[in-house]
Protein backbone atom coordinates (compact mmCIF):
# COMPACT_ATOMS: atom_id res chain seq x y z
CA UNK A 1 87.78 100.98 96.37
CA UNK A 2 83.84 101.40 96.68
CA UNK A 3 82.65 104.84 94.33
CA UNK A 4 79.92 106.29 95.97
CA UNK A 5 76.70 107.46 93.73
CA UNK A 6 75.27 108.68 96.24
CA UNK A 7 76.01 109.40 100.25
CA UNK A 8 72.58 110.30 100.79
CA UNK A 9 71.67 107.56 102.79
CA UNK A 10 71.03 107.67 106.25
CA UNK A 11 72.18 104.92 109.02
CA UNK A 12 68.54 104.42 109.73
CA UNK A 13 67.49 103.60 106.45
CA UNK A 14 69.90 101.15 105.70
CA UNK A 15 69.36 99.30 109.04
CA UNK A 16 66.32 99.50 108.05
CA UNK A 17 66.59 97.82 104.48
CA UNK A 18 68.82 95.31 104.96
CA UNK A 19 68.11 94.16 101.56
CA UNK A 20 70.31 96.37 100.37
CA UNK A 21 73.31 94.87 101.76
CA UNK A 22 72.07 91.92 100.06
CA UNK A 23 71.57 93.27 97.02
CA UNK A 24 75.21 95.04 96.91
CA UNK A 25 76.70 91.65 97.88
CA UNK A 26 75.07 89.84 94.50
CA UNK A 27 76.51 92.75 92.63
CA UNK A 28 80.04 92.89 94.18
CA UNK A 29 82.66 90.93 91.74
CA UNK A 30 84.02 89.08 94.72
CA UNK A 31 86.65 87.16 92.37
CA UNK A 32 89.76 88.99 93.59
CA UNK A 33 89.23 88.86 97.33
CA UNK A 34 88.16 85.54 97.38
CA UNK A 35 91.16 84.54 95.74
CA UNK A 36 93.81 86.67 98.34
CA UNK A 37 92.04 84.92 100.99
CA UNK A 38 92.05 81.15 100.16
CA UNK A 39 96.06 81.44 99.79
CA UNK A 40 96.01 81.83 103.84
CA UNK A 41 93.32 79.54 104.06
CA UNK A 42 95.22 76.89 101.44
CA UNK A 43 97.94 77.48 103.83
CA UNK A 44 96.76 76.48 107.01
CA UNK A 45 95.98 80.42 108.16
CA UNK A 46 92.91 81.68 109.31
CA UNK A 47 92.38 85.58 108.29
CA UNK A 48 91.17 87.83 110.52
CA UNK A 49 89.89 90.84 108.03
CA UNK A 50 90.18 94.88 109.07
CA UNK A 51 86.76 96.19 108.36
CA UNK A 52 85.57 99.48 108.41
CA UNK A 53 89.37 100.94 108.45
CA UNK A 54 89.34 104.78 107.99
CA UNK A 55 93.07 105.40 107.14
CA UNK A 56 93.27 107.55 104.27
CA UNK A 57 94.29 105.16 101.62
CA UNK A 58 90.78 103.41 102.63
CA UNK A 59 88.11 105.91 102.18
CA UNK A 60 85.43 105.23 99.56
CA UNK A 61 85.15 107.77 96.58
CA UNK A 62 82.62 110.38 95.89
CA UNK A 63 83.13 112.75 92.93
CA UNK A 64 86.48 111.83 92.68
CA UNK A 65 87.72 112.63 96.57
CA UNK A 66 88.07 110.25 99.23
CA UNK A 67 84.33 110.24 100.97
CA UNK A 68 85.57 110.89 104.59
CA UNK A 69 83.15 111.66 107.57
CA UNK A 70 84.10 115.66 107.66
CA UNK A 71 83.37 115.68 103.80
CA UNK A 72 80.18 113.59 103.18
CA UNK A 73 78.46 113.95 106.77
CA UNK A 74 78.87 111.67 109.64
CA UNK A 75 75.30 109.51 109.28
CA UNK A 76 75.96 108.88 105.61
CA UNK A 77 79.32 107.81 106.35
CA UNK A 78 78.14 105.58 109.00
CA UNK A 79 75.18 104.41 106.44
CA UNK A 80 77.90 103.09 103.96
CA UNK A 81 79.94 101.44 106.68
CA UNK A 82 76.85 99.24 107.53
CA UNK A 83 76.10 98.72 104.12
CA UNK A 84 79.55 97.38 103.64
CA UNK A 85 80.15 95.48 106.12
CA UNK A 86 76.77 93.71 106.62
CA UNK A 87 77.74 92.53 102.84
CA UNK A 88 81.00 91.51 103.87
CA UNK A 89 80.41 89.50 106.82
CA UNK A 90 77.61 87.93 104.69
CA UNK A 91 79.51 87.12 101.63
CA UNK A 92 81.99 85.20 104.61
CA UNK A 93 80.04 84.11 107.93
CA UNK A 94 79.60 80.38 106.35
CA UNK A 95 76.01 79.71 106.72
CA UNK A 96 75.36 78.89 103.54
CA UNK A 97 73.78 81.65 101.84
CA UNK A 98 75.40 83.30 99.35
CA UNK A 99 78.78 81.93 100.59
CA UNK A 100 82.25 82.27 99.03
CA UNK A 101 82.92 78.97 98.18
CA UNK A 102 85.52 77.63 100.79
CA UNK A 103 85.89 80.53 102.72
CA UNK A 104 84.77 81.06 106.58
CA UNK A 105 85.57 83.84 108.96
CA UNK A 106 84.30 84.35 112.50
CA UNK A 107 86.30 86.77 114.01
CA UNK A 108 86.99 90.69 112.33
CA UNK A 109 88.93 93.14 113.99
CA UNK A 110 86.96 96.68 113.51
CA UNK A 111 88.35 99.85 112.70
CA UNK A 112 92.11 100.27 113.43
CA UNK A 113 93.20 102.55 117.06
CA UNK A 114 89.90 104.28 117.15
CA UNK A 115 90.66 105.63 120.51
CA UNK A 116 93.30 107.69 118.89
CA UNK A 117 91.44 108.75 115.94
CA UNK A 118 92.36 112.13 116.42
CA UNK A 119 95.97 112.09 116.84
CA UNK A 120 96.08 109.60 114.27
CA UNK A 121 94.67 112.24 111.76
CA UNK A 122 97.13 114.82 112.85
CA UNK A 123 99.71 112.51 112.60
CA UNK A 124 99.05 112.46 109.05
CA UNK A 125 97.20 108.85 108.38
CA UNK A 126 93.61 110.03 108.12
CA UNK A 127 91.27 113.16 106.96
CA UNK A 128 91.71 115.58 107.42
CA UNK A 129 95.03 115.68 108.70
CA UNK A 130 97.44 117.25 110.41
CA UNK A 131 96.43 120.63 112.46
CA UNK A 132 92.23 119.81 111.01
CA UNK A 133 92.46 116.68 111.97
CA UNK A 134 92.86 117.25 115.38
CA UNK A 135 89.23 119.10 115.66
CA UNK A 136 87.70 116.53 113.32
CA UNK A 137 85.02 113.73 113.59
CA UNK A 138 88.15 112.14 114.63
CA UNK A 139 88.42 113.43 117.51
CA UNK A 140 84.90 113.48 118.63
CA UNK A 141 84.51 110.54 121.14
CA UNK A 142 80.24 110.75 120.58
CA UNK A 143 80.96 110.15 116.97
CA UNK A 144 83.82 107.15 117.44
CA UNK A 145 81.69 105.56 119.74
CA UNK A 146 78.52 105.49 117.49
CA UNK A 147 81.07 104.70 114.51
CA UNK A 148 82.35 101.35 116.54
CA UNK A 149 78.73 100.36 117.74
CA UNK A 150 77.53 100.38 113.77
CA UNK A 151 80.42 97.94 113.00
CA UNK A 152 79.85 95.97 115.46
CA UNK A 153 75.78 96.12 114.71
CA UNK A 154 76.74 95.48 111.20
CA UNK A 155 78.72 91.94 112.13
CA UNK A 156 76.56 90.87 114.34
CA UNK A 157 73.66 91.72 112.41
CA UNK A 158 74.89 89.28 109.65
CA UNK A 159 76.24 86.86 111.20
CA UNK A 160 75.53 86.73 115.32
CA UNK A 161 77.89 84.17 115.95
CA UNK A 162 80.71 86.24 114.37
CA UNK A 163 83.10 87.73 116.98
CA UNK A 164 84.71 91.31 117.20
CA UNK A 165 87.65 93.28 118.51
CA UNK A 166 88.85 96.92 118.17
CA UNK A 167 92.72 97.51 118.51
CA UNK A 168 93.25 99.60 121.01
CA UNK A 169 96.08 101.97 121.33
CA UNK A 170 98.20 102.12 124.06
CA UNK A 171 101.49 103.95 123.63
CA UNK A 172 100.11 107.64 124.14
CA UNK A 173 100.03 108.75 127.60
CA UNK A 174 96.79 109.72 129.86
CA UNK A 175 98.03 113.48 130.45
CA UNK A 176 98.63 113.83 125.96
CA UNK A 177 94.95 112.26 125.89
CA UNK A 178 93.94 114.77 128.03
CA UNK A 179 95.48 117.43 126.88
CA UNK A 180 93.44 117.12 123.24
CA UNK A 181 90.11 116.31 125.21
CA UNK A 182 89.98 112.82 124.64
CA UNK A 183 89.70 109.58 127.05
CA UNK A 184 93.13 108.21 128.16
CA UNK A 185 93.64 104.34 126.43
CA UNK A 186 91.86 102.68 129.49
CA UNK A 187 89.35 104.65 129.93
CA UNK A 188 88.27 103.76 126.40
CA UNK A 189 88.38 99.80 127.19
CA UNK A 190 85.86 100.97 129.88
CA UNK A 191 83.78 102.92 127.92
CA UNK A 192 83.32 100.51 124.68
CA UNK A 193 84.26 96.99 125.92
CA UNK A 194 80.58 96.20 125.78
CA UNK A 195 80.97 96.99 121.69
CA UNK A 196 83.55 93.88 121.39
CA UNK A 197 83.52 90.26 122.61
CA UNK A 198 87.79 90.47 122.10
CA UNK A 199 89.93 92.91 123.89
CA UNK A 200 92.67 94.07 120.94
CA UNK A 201 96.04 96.06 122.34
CA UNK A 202 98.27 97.32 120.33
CA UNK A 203 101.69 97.99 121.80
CA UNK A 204 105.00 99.56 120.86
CA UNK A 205 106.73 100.70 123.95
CA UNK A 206 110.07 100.91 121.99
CA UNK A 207 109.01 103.03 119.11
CA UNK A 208 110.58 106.04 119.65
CA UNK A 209 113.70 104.85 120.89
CA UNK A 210 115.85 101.70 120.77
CA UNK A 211 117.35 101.30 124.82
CA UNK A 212 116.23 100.47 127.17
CA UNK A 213 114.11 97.07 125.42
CA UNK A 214 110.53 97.56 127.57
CA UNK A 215 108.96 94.32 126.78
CA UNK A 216 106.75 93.92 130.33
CA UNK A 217 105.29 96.51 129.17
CA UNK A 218 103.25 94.46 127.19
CA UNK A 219 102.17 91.99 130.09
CA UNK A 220 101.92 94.91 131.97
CA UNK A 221 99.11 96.59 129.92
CA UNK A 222 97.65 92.86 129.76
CA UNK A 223 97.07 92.75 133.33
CA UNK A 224 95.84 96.47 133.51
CA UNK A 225 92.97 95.53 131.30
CA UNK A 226 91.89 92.54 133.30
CA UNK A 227 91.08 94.40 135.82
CA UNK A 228 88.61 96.82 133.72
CA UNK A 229 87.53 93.63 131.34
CA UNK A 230 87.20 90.57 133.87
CA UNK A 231 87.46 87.78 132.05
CA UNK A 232 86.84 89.04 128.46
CA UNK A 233 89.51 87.62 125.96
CA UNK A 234 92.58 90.14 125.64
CA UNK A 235 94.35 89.80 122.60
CA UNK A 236 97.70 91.56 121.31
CA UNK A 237 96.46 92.80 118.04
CA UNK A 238 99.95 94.11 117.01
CA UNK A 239 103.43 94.42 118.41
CA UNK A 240 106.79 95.09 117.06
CA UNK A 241 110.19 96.73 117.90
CA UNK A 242 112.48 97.59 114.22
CA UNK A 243 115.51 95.99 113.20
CA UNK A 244 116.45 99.80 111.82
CA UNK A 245 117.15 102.17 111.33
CA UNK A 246 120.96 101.34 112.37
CA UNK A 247 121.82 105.39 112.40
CA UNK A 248 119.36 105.74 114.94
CA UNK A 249 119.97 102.42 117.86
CA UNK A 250 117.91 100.24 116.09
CA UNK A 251 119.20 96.20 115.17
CA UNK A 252 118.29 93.20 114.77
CA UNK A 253 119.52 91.47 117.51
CA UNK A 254 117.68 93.99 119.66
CA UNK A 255 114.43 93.08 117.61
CA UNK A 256 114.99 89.33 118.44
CA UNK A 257 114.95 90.03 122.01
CA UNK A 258 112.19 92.46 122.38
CA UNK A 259 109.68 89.78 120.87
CA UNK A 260 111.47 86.95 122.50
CA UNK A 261 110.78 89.08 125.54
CA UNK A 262 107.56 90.33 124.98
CA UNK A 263 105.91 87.12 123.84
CA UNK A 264 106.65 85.44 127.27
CA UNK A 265 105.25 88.90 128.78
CA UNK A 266 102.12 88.61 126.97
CA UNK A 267 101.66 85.19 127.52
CA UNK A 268 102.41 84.52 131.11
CA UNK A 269 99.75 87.90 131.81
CA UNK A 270 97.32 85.87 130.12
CA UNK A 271 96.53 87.07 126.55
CA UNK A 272 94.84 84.51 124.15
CA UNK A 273 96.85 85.90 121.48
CA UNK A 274 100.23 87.74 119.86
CA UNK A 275 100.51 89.40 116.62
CA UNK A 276 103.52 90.62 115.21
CA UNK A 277 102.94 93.62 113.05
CA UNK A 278 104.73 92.21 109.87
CA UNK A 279 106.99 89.80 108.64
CA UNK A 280 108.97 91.65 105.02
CA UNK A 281 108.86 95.03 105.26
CA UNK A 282 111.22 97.45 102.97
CA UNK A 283 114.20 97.84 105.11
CA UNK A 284 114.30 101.39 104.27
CA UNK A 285 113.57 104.65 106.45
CA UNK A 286 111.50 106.46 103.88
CA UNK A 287 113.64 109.68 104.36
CA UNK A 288 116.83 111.08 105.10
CA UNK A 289 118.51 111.32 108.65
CA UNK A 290 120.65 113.98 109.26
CA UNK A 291 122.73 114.98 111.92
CA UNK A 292 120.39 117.55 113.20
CA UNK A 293 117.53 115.18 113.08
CA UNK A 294 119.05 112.46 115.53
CA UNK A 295 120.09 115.91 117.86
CA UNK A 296 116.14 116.69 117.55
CA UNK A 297 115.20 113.09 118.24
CA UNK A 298 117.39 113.41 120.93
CA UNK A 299 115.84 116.54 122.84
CA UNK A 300 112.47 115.55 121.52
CA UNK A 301 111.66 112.05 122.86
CA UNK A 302 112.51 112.56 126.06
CA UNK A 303 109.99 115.42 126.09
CA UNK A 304 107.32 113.09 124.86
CA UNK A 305 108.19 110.39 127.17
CA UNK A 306 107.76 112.49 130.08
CA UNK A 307 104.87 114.34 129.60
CA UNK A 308 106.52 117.49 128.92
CA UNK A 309 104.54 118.90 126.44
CA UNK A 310 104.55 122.81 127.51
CA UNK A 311 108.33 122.09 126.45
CA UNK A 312 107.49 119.80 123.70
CA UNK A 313 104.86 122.77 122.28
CA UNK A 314 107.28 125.52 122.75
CA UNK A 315 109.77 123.47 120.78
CA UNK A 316 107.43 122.64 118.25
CA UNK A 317 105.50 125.58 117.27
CA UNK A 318 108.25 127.70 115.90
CA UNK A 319 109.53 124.72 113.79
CA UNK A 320 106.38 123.73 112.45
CA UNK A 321 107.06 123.70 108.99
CA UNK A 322 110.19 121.48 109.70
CA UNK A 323 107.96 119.39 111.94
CA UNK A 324 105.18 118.53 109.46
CA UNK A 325 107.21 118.48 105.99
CA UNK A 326 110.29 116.69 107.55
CA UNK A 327 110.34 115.36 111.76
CA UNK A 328 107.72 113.72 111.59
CA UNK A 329 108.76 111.08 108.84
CA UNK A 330 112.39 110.84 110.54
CA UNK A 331 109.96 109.94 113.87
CA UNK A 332 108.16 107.39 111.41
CA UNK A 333 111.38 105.69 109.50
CA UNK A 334 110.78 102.85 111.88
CA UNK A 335 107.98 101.66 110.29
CA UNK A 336 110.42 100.80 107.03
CA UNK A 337 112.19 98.47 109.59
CA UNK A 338 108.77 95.65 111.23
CA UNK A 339 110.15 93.28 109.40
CA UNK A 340 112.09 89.92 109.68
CA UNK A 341 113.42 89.05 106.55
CA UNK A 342 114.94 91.55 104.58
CA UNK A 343 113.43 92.74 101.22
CA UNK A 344 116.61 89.99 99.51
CA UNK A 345 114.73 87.18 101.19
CA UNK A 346 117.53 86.91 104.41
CA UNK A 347 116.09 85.42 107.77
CA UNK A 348 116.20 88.49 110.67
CA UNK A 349 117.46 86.81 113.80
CA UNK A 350 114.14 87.44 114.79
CA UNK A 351 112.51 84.92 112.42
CA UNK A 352 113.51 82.36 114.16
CA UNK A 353 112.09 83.48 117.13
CA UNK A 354 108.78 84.27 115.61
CA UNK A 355 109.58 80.14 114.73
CA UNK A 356 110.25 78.65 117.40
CA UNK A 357 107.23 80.51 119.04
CA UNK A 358 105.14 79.15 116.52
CA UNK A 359 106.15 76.07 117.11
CA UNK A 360 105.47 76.14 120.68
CA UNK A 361 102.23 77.66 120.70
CA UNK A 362 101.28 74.53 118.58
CA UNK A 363 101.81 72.56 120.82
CA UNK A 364 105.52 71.08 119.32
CA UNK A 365 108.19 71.28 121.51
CA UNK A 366 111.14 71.75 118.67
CA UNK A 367 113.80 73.98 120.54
């Protein structure tokens, strides 16, 4: 992780000096990340890199705290992003300058569901979070959109032949956008397609709850964006349904289906591409259920699902120290569960669908 001397630089002084990318790239000990990537590479994968990711776990460090927009100012955390990721791209666009050795990438996915910034800070995954995060700099659309157009400058500044997507999020709907001022999730593919030559969706229409399996969604969402994007590439950046936890609906058998299901949606709508969110994950819900809980989940998800959220608030509110310090990571245990082979090294049903679609979309017809 980068530790910042100094976040006194402004955007337009880096553009400006691009020799400083250049200079920060023949300083960079590049030894480690060269190394992660040639295993794909060795292995007949091509990585597509996350650049420019703002989850909290990401954030470069200044005096010893992560260096997030609220804390360090939004230009000078846009001036590091550029500086960054013009080095980056350079170190891996392939043209022979100052090249890792074997290594050449032309397509980077930027930021991570920027068009949910906000709620994705008060859901706990960025700063400030929670209740702050909310009424940060992520969750000011002026900002996000002049945060996505300096990663996209910064690719295609070094290297123009590179191309780009952002990972849109698609799972929250246009009345919840609304109701914390931002753009619903199409309205953002109209507003910043122009900053991307690849449409990314993300989609989990069966996170919250395991019945009934919703895989057109996915095609479904495909098609939507067609309409907005013509014939701009649409690609699903990440999908997934859990394989637990079993207390709350949740198998493996169920996971098999949804990406049998969802693959063929996807495909036959017309997207160039499907990503399954992971293959090993822990296989473990990160906290404990209790009876009360699954009651909650119960009252709660239909709430959500319906754009109740007068109800949802008034449920909420009084319970908010149970919410933040507890519902919300029985709401998250799915993400212990992505996965299709088990933390022992067992094959999911699901892995061999993941398989056999790989083996299809190869062009080998094994059954």
């Amino acid at each position: 992780i980068p530790k910042l001397k100094d976040p006194l630089l402004s955007l337009s002084y880096i553009k400006s000096h691009p020799e400083l990318s250049e200079q920060l790239l023949r300083d960079t000990d590049w030894k480690e990340i060269d190394r992660s990537l040639l295993v794909f590479i060795e292995n007949g994968i091509q990585p597509i890199p996350i650049i420019g990711h703002g989850y909290s776990a990401n954030y470069a460090i200044y005096q010893g705290r992560p260096a997030y927009p609220d804390r360090i100012g939004r230009d000078h955390y846009l001036a590091y992003q550029y500086l960054y990721i013009r080095a980056v791209v350079e170190r891996y666009d392939g043209d022979g300058y100052l090249d890792a050795p074997g290594i050449r990438i032309k397509i980077w996915q930027m930021e991570n569901e920027l068009n949910q910034a906000g709620l994705t800070a008060g859901w706990g995954w960025r700063q400030p979070e929670w209740f702050a995060g909310l009424s940060s700099s992520w969750s000011n659309w002026e900002f996000l959109t002049e945060l996505l157009d300096t990663l996209h400058r910064a690719v295609k500044d070094a290297d123009p032949q590179a191309q780009t997507f952002m990972n849109f999020h698609t799972d929250i709907s246009p009345k919840v956008s609304r109701l914390f001022g931002q753009p619903d999730w199409l309205t953002a593919v109209s507003d910043w397609k122009g900053l991307m030559e690849i449409i990314g969706l993300d989609a989990y229409p069966n996170y919250y709850y395991p019945d009934p399996l919703r895989p057109e969604e996915v095609g479904k969402r495909v098609r939507m964006v067609k309409e907005i994007v013509g014939d701009q590439p649409i690609l699903i950046a990440e999908i997934d349904y859990p394989s637990g936890p079993e207390i709350r609906g949740f198998t493996p058998e169920k996971q098999a289906e949804f990406i049998r299901q969802s693959f063929d949606s996807a495909k036959s709508a017309g997207a160039m591409g499907y990503f399954k969110l992971s293959l090993t994950t822990s296989d473990e819900p990160g906290t404990g259920i209790t009876p009360a809980d699954l009651e909650n989940l119960g009252l709660i998800i239909p709430l959500w699902e319906r754009d109740k959220i007068g109800k949802l608030l008034l449920w909420a509110i009084p319970r908010a120290s149970y919410v933040r310090k507890h519902f919300l990571d029985v709401v998250k245990t799915v993400e212990g569960y992505w996965g299709v082979i088990s933390p022992a090294g067992v094959e999911k049903p699901g892995y061999s669908v993941i398989k056999k679609i790989a083996h299809l979309s190869s062009g080998n017809d094994t059954k």
